[in-house]
PDB file of N, CA and C in Angstrom:
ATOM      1  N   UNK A   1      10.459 -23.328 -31.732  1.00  0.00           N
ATOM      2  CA  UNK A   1      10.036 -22.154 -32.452  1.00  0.00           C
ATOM      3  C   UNK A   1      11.250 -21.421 -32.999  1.00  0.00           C
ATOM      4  N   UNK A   2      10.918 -20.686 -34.028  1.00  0.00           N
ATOM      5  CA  UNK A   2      12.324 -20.046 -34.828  1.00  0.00           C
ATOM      6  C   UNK A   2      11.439 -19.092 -35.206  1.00  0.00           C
ATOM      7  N   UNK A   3      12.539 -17.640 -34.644  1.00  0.00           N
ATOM      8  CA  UNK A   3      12.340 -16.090 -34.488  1.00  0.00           C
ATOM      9  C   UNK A   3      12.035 -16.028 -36.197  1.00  0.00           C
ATOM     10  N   UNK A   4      11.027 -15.225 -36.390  1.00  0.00           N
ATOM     11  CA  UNK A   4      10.737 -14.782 -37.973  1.00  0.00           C
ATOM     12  C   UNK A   4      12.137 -14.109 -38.511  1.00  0.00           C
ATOM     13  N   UNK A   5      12.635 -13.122 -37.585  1.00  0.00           N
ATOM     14  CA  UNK A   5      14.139 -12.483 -38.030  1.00  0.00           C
ATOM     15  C   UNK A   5      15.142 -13.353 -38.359  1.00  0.00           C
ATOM     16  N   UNK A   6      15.082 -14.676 -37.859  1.00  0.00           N
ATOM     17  CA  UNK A   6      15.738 -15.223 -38.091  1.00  0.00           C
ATOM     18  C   UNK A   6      15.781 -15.828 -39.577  1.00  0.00           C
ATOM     19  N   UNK A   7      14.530 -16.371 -40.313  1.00  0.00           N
ATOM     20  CA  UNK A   7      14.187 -16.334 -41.680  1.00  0.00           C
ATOM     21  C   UNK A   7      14.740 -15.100 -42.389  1.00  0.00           C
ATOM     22  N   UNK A   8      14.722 -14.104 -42.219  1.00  0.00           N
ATOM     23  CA  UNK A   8      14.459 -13.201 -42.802  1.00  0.00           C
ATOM     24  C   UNK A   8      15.907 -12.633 -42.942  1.00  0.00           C
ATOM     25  N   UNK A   9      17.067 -12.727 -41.950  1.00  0.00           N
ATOM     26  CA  UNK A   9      18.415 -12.921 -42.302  1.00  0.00           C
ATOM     27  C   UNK A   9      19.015 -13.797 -42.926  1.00  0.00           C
ATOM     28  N   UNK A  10      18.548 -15.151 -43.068  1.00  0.00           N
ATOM     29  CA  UNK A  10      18.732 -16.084 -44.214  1.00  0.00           C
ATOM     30  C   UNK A  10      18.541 -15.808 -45.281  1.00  0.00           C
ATOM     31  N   UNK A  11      17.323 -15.355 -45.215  1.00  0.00           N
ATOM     32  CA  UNK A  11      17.183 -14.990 -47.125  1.00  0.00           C
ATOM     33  C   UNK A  11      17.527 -13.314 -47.350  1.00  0.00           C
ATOM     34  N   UNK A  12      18.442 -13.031 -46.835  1.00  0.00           N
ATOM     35  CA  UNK A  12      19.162 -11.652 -47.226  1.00  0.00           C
ATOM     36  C   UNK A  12      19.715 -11.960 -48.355  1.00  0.00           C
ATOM     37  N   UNK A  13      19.531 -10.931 -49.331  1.00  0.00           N
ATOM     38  CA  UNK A  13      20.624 -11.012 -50.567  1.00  0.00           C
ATOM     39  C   UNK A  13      21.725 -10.863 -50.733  1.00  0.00           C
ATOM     40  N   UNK A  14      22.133 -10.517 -49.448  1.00  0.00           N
ATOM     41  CA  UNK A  14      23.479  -9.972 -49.439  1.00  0.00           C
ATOM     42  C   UNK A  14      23.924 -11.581 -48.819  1.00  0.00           C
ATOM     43  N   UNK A  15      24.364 -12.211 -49.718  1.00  0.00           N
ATOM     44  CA  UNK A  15      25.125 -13.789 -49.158  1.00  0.00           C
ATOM     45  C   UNK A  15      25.969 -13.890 -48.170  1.00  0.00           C
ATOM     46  N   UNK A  16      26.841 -13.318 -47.893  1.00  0.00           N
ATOM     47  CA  UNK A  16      27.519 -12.675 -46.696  1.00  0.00           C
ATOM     48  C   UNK A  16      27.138 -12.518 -45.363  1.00  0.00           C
ATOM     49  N   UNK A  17      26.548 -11.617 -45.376  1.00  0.00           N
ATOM     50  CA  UNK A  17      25.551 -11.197 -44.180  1.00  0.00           C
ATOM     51  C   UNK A  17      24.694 -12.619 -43.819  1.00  0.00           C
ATOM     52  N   UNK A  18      23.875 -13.449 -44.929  1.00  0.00           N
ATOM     53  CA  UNK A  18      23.120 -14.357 -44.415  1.00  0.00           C
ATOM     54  C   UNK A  18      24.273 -15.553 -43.708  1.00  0.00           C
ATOM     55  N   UNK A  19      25.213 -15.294 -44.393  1.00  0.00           N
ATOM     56  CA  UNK A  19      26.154 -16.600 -44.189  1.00  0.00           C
ATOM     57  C   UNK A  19      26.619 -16.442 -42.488  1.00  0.00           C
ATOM     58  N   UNK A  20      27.148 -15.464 -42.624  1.00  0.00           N
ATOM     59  CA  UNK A  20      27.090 -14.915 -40.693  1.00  0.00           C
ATOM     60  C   UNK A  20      26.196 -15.423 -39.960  1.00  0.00           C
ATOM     61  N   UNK A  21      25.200 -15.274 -39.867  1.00  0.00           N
ATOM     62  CA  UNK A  21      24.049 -15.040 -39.324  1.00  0.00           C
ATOM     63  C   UNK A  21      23.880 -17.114 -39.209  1.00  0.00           C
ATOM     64  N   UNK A  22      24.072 -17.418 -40.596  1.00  0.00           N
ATOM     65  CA  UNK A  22      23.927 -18.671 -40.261  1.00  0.00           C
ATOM     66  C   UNK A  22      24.771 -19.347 -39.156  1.00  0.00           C
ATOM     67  N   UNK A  23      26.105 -19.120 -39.451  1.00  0.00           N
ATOM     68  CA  UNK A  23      27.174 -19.831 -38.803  1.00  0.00           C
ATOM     69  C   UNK A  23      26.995 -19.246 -37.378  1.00  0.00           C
ATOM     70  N   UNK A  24      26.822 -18.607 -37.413  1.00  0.00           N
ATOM     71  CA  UNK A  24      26.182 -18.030 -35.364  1.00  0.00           C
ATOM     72  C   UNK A  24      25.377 -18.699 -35.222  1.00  0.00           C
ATOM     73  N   UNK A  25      24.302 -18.778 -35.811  1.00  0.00           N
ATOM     74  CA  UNK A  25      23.121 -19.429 -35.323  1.00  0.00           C
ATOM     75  C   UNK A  25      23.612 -21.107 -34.950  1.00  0.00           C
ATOM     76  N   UNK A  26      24.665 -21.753 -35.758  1.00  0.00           N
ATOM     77  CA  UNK A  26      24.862 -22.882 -35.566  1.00  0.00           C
ATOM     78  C   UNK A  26      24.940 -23.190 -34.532  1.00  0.00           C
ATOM     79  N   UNK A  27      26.274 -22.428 -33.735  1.00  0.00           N
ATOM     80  CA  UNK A  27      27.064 -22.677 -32.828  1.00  0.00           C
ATOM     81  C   UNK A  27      26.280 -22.683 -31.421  1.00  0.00           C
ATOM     82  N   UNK A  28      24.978 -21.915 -31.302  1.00  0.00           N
ATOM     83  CA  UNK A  28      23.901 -21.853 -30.614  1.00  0.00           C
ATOM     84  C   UNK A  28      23.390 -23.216 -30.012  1.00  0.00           C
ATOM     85  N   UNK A  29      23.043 -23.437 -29.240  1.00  0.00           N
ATOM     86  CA  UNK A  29      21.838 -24.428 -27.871  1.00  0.00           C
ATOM     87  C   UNK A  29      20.594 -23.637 -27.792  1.00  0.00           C
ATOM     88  N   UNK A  30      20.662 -22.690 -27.852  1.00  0.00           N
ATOM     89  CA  UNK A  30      19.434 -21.651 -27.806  1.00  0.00           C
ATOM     90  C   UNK A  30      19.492 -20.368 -28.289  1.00  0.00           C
ATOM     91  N   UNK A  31      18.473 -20.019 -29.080  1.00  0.00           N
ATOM     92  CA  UNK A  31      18.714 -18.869 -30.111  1.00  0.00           C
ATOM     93  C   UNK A  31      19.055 -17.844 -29.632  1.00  0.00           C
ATOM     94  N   UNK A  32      19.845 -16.756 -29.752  1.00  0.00           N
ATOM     95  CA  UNK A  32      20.067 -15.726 -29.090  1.00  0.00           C
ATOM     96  C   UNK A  32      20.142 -14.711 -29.856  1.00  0.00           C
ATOM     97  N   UNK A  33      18.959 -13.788 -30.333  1.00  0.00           N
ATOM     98  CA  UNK A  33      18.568 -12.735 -31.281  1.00  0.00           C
ATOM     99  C   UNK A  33      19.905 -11.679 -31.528  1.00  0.00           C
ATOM    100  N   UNK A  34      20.160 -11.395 -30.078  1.00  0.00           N
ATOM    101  CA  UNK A  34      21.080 -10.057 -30.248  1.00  0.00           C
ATOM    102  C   UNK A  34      22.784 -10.920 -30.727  1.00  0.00           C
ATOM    103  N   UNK A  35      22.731 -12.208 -30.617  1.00  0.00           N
ATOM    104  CA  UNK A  35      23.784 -12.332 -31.038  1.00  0.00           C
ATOM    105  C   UNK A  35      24.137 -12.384 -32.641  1.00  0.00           C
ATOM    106  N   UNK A  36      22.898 -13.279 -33.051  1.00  0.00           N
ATOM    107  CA  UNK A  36      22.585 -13.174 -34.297  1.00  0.00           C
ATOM    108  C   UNK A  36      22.906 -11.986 -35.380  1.00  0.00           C
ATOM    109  N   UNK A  37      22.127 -10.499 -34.586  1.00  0.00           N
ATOM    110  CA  UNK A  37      21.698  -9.564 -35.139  1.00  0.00           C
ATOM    111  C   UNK A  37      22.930  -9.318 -35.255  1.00  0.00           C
ATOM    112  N   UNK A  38      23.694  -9.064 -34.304  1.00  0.00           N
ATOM    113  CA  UNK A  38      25.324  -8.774 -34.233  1.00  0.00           C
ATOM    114  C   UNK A  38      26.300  -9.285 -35.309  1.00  0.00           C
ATOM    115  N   UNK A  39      26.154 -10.639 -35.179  1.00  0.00           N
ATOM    116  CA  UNK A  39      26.847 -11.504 -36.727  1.00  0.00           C
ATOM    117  C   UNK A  39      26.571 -11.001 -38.070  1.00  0.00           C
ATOM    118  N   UNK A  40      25.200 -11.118 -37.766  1.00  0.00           N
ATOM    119  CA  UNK A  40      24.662 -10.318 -39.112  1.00  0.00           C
ATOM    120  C   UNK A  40      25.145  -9.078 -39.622  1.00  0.00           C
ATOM    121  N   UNK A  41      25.085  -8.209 -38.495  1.00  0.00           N
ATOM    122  CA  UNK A  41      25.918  -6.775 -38.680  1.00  0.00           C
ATOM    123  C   UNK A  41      27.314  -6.712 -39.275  1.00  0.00           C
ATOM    124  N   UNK A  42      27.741  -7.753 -38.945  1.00  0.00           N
ATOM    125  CA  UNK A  42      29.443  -7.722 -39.209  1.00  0.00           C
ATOM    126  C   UNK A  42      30.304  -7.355 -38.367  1.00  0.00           C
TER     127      UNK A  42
END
């Protein structure tokens, strides 16, 4: 299963921000929201 937030930081317009968000998510074994959200943040 894959968190809806998690879609929904991908398709940010801000390319940047999604690009974060991606490359965290990579490095992941198991999704971890607040880390995500964090990347995302900057």
């Amino acid at each position: 299963m894959t968190p809806r937030r998690l879609f929904e930081m991908m398709a940010d317009p801000d390319r940047e921000r999604a690009r974060r968000a991606t490359d965290a998510m990579l490095t992941m074994q198991k999704l971890d929201l607040a880390a995500l959200e964090a990347a995302f943040a900057g």
